[in-house]
PDB file of N, CA and C in Angstrom:
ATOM      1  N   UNK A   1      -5.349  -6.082  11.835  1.00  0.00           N
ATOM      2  CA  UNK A   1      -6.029  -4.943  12.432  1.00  0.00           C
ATOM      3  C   UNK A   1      -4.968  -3.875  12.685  1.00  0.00           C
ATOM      4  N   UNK A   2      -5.173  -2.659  12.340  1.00  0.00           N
ATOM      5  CA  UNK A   2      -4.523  -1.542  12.701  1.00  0.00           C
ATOM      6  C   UNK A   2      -4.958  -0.602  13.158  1.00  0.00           C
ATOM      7  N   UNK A   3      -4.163   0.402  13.264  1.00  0.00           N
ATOM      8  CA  UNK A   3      -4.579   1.744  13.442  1.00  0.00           C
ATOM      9  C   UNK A   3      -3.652   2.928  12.737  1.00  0.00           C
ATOM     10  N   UNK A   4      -4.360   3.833  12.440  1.00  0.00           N
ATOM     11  CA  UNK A   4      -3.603   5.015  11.806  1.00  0.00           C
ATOM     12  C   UNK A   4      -4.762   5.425  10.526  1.00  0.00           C
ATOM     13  N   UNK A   5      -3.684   6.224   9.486  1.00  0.00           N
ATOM     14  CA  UNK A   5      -5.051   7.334   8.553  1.00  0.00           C
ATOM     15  C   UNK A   5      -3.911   6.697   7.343  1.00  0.00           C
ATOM     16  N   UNK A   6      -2.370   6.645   7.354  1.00  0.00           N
ATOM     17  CA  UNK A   6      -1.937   6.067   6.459  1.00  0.00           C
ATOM     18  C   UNK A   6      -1.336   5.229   5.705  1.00  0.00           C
ATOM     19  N   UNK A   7      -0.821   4.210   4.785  1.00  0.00           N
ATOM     20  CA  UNK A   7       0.288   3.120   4.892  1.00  0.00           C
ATOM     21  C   UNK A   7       1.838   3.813   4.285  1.00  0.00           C
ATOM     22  N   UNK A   8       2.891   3.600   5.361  1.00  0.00           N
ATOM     23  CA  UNK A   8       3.988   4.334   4.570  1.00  0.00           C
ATOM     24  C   UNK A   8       4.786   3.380   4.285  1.00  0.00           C
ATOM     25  N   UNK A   9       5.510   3.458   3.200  1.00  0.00           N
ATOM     26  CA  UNK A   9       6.573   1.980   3.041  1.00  0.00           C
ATOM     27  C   UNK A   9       8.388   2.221   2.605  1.00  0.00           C
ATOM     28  N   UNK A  10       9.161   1.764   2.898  1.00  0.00           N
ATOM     29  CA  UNK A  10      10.368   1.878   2.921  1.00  0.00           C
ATOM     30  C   UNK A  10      10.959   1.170   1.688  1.00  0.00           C
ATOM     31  N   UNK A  11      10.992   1.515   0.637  1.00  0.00           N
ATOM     32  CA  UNK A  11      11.675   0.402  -0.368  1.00  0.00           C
ATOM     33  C   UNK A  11      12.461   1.025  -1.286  1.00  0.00           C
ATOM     34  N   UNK A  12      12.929   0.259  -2.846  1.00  0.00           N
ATOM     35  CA  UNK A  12      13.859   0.889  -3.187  1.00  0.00           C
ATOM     36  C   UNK A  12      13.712  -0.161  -5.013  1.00  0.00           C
ATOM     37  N   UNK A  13      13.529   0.662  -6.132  1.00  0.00           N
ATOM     38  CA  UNK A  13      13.134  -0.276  -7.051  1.00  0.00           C
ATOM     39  C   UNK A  13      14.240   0.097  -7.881  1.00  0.00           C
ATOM     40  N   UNK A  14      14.442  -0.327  -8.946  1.00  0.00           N
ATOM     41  CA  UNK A  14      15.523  -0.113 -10.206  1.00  0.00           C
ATOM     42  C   UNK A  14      14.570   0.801 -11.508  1.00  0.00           C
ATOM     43  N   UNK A  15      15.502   1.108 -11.871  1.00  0.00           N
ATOM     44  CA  UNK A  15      15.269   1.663 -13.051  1.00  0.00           C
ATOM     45  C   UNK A  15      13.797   1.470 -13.971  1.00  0.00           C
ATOM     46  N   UNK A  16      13.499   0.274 -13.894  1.00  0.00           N
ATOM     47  CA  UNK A  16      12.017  -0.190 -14.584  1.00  0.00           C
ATOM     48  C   UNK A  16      11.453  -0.921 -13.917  1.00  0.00           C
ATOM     49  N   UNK A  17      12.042  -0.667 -12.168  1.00  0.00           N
ATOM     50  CA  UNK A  17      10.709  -1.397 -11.343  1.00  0.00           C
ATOM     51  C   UNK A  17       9.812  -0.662 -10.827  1.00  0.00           C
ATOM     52  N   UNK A  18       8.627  -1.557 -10.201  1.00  0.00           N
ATOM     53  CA  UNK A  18       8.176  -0.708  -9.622  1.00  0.00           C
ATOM     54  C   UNK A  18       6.940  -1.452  -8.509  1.00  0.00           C
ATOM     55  N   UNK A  19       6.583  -0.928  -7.592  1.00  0.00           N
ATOM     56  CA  UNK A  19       5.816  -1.645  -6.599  1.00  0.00           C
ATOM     57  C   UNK A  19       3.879  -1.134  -6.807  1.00  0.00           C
ATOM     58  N   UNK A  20       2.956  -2.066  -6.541  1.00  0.00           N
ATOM     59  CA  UNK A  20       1.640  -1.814  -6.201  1.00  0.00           C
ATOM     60  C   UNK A  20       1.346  -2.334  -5.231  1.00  0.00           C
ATOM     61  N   UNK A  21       0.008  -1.579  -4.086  1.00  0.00           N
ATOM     62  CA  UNK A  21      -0.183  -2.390  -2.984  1.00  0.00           C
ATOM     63  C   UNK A  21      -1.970  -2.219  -3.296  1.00  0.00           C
ATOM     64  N   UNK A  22      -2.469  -3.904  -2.466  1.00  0.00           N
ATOM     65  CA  UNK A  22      -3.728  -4.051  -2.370  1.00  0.00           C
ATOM     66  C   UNK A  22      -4.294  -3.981  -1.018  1.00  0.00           C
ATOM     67  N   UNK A  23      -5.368  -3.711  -0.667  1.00  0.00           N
ATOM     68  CA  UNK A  23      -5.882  -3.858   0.446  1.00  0.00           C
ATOM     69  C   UNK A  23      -6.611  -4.815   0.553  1.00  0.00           C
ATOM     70  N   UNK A  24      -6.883  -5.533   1.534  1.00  0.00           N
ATOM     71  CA  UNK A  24      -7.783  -6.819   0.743  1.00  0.00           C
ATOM     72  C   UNK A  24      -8.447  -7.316   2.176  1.00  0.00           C
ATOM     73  N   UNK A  25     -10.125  -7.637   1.607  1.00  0.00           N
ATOM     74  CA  UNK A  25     -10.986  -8.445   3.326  1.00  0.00           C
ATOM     75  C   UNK A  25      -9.891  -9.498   3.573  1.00  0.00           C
ATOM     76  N   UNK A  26     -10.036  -9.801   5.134  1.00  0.00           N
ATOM     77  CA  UNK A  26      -9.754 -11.366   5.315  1.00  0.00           C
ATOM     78  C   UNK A  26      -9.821 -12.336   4.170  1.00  0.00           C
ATOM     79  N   UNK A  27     -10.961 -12.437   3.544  1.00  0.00           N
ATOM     80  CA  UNK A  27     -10.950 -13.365   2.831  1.00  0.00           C
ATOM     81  C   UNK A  27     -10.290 -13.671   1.338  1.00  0.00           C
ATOM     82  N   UNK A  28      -9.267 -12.153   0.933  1.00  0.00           N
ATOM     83  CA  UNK A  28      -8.641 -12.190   0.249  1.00  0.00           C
ATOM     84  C   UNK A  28      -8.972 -11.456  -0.976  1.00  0.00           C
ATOM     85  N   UNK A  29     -10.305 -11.058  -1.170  1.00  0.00           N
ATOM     86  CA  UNK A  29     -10.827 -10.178  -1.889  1.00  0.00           C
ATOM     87  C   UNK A  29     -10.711  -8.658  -1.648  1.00  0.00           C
ATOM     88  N   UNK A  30     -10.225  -7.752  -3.012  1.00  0.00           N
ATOM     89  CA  UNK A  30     -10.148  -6.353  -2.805  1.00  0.00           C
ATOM     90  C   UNK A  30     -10.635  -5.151  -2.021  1.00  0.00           C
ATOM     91  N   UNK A  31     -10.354  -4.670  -1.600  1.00  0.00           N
ATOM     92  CA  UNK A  31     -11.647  -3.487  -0.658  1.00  0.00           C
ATOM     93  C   UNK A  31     -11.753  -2.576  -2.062  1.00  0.00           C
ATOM     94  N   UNK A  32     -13.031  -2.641  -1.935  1.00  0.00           N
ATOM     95  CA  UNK A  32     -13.285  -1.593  -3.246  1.00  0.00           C
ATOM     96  C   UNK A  32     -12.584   0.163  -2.972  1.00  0.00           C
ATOM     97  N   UNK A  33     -11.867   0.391  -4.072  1.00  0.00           N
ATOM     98  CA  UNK A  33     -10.904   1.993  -3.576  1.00  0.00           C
ATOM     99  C   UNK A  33      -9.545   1.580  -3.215  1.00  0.00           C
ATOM    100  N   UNK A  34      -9.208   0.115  -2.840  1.00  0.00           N
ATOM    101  CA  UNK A  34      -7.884  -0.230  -2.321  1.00  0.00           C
ATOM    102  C   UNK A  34      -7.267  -0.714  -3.326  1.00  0.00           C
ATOM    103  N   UNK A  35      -7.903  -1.487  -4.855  1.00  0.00           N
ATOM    104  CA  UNK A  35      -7.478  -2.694  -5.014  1.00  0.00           C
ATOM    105  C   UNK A  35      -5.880  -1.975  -5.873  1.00  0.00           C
ATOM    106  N   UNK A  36      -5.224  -3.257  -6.562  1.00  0.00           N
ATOM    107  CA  UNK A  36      -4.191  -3.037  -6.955  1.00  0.00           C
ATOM    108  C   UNK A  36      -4.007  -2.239  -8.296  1.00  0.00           C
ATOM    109  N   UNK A  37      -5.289  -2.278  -9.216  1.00  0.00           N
ATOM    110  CA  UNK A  37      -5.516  -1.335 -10.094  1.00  0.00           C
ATOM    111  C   UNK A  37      -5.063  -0.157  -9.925  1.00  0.00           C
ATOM    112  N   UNK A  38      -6.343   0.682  -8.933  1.00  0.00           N
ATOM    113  CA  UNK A  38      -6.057   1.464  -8.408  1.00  0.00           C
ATOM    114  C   UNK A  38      -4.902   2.413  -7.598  1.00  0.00           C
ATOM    115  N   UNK A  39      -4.096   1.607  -7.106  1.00  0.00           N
ATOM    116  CA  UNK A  39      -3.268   1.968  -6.765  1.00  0.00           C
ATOM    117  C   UNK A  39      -2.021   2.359  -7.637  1.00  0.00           C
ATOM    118  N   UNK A  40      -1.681   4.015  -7.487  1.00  0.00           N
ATOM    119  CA  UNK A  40      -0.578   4.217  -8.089  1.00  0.00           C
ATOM    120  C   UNK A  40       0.686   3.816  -8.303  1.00  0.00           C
ATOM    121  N   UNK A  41       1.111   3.233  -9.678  1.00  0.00           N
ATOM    122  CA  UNK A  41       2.811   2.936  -9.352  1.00  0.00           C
ATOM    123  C   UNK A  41       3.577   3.591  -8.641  1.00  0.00           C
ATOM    124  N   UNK A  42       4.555   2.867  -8.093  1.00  0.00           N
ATOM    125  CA  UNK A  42       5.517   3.278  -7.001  1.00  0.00           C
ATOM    126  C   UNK A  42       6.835   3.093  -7.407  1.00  0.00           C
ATOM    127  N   UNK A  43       7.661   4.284  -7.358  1.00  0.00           N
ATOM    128  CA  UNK A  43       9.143   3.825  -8.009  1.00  0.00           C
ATOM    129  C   UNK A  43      10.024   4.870  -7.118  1.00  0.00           C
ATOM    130  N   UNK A  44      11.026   4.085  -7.066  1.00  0.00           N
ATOM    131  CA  UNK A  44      12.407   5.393  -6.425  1.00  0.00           C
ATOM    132  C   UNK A  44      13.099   4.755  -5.580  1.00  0.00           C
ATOM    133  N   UNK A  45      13.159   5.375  -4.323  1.00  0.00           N
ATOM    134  CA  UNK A  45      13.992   5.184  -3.433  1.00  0.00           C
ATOM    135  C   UNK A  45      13.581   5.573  -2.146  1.00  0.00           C
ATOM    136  N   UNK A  46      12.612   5.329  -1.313  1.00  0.00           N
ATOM    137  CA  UNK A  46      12.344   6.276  -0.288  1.00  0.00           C
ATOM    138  C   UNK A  46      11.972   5.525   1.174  1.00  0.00           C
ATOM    139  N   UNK A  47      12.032   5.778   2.363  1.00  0.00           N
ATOM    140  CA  UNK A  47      12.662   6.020   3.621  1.00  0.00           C
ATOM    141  C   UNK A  47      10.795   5.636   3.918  1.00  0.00           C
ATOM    142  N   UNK A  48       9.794   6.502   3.897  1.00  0.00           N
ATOM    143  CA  UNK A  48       8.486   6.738   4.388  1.00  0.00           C
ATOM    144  C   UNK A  48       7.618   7.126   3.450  1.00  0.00           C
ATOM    145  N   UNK A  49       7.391   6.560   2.001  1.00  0.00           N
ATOM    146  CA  UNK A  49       6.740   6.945   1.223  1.00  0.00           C
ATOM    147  C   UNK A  49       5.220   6.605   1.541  1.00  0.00           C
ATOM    148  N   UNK A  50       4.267   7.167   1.496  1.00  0.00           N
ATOM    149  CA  UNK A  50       2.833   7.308   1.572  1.00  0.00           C
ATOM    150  C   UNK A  50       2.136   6.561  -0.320  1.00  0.00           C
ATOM    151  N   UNK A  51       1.545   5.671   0.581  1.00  0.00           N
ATOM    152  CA  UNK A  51       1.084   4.837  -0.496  1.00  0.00           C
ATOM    153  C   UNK A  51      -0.653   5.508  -1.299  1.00  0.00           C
ATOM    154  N   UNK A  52      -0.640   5.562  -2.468  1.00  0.00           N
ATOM    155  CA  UNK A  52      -2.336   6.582  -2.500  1.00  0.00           C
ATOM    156  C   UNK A  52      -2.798   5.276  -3.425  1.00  0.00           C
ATOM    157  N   UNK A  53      -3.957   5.807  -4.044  1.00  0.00           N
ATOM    158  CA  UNK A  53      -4.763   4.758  -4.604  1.00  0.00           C
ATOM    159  C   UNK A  53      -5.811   6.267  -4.939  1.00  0.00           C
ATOM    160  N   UNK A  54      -5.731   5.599  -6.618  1.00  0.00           N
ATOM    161  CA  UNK A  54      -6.522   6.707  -7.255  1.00  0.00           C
ATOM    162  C   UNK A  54      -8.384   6.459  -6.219  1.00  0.00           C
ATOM    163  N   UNK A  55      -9.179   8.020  -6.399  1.00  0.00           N
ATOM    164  CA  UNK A  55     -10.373   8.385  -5.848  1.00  0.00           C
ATOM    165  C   UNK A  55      -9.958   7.870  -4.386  1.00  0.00           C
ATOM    166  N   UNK A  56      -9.116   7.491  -3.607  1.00  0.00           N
ATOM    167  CA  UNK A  56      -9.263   7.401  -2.128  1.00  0.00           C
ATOM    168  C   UNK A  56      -7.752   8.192  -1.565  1.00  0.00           C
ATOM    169  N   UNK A  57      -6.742   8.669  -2.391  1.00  0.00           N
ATOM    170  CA  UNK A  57      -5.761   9.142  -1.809  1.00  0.00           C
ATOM    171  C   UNK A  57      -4.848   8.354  -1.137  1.00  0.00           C
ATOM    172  N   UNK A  58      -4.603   8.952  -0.086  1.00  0.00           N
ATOM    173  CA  UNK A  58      -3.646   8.143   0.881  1.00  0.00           C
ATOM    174  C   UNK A  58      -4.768   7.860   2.297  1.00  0.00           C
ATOM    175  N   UNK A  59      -5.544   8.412   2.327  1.00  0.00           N
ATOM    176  CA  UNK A  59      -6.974   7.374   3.790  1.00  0.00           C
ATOM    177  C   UNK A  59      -7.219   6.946   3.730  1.00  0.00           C
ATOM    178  N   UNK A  60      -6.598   5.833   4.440  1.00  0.00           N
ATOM    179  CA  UNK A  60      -6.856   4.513   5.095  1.00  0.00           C
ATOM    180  C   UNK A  60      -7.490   4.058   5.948  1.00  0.00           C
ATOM    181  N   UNK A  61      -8.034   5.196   6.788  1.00  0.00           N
ATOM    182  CA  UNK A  61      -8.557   5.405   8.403  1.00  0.00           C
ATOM    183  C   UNK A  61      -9.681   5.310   8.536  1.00  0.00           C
ATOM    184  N   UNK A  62     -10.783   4.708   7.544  1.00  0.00           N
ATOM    185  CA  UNK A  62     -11.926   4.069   7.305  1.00  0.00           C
ATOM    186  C   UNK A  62     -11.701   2.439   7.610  1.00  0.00           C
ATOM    187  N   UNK A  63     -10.788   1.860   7.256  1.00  0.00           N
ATOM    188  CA  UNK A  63     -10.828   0.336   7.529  1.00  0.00           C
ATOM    189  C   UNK A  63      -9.894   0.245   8.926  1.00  0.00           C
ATOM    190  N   UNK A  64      -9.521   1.309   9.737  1.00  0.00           N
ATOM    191  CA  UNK A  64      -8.935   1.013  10.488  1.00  0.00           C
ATOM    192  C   UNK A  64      -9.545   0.414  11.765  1.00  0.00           C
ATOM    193  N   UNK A  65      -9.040  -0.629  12.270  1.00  0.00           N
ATOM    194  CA  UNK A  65      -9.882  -1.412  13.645  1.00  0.00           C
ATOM    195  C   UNK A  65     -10.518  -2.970  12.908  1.00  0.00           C
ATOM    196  N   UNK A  66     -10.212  -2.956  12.033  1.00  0.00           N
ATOM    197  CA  UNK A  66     -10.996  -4.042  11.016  1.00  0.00           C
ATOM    198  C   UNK A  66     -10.050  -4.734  10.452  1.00  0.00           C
ATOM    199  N   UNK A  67      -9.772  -6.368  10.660  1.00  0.00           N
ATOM    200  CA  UNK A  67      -8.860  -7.290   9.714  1.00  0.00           C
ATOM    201  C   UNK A  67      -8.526  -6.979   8.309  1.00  0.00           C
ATOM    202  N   UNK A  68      -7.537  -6.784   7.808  1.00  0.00           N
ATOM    203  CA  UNK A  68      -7.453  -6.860   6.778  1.00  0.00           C
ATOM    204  C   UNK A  68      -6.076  -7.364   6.303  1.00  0.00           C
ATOM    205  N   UNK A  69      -5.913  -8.238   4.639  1.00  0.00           N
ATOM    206  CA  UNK A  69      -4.697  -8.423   4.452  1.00  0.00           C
ATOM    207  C   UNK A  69      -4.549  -7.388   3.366  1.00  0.00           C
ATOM    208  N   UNK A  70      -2.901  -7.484   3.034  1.00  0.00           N
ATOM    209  CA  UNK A  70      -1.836  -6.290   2.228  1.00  0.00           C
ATOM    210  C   UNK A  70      -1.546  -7.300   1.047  1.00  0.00           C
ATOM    211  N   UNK A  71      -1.516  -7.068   0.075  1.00  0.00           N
ATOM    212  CA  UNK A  71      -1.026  -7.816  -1.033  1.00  0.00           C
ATOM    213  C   UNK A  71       0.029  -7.020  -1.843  1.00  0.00           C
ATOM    214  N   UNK A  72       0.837  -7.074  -1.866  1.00  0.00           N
ATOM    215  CA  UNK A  72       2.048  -6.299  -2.578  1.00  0.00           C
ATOM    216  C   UNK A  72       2.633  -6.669  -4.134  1.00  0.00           C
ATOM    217  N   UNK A  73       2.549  -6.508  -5.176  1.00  0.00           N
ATOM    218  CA  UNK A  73       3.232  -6.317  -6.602  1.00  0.00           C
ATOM    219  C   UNK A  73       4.692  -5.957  -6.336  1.00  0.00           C
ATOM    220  N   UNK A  74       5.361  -6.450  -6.749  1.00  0.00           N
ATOM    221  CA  UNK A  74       7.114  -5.982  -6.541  1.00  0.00           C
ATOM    222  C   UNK A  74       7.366  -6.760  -8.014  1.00  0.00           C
ATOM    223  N   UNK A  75       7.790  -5.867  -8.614  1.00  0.00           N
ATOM    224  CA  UNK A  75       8.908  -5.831 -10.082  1.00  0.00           C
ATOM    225  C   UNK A  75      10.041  -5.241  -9.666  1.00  0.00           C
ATOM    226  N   UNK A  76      11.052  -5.723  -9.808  1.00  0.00           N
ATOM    227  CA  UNK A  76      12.699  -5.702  -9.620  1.00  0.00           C
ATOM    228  C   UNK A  76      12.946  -4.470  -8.585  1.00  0.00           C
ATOM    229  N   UNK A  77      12.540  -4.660  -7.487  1.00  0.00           N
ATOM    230  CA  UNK A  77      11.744  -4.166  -6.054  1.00  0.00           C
ATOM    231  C   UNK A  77      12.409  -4.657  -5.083  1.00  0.00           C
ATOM    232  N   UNK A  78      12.872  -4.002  -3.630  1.00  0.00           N
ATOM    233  CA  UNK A  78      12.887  -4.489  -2.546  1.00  0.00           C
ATOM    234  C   UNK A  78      11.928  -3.844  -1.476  1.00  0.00           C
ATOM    235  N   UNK A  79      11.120  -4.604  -0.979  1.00  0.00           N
ATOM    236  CA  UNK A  79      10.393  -3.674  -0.322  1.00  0.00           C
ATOM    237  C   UNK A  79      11.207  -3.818   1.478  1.00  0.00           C
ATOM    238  N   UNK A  80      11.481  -3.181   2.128  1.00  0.00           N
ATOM    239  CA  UNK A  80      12.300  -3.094   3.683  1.00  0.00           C
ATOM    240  C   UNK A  80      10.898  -3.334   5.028  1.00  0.00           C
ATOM    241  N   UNK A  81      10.313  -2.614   4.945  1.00  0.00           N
ATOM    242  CA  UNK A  81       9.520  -2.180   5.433  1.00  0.00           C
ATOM    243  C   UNK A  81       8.419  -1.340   5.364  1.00  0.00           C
ATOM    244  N   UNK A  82       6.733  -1.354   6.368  1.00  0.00           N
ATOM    245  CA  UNK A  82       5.598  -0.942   5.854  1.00  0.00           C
ATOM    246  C   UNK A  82       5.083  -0.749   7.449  1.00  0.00           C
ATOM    247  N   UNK A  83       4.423   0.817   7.795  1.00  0.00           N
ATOM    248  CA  UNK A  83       3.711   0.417   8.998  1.00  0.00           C
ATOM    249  C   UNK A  83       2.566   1.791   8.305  1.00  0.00           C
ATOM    250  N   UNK A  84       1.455   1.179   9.248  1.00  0.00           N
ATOM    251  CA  UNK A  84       0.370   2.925   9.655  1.00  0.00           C
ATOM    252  C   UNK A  84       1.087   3.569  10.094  1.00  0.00           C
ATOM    253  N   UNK A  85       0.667   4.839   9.724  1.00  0.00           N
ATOM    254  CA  UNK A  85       1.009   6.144  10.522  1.00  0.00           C
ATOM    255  C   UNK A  85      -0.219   6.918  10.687  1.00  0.00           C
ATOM    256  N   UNK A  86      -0.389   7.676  11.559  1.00  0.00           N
ATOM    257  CA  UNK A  86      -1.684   8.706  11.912  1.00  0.00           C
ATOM    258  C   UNK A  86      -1.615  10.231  10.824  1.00  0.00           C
TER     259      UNK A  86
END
């Protein structure tokens, strides 16, 4: 359960990596608009990057107050850290 409007994440990939994130019910299944498809590759180097997901952007603040798990893709990836932000 959280709170906030976005997910920002701290990581750092190589040259031909790159990260995807899922949103997913409790029960482990996709939130439709979250899933990992959807979600844009992620590559670089960055401090507070804002995670989007094609047709939903970066708002998140519809499932907020509501369980949910994060499923993360990492190819030659470190991910540091991940919180909401408003």
């Amino acid at each position: 359960i959280f709170e906030g409007r976005a997910l920002s994440i701290n990581f750092e990939t190589s040259a031909v990596g790159e990260l995807r994130v899922e949103i997913q019910n409790p029960d482990g299944t996709p939130v439709p608009g979250y899933s990992m498809e959807e979600c844009f590759p992620i590559f670089g180097d960055h401090i507070g990057f804002t995670v989007a997901w094609k047709g939903k952007g970066t708002d998140v603040s519809a499932l907020a107050g509501k369980p949910v798990r994060i499923r993360y893709e990492i190819r030659d990836a470190d991910l540091y850290a991940f919180q909401f932000v408003k």
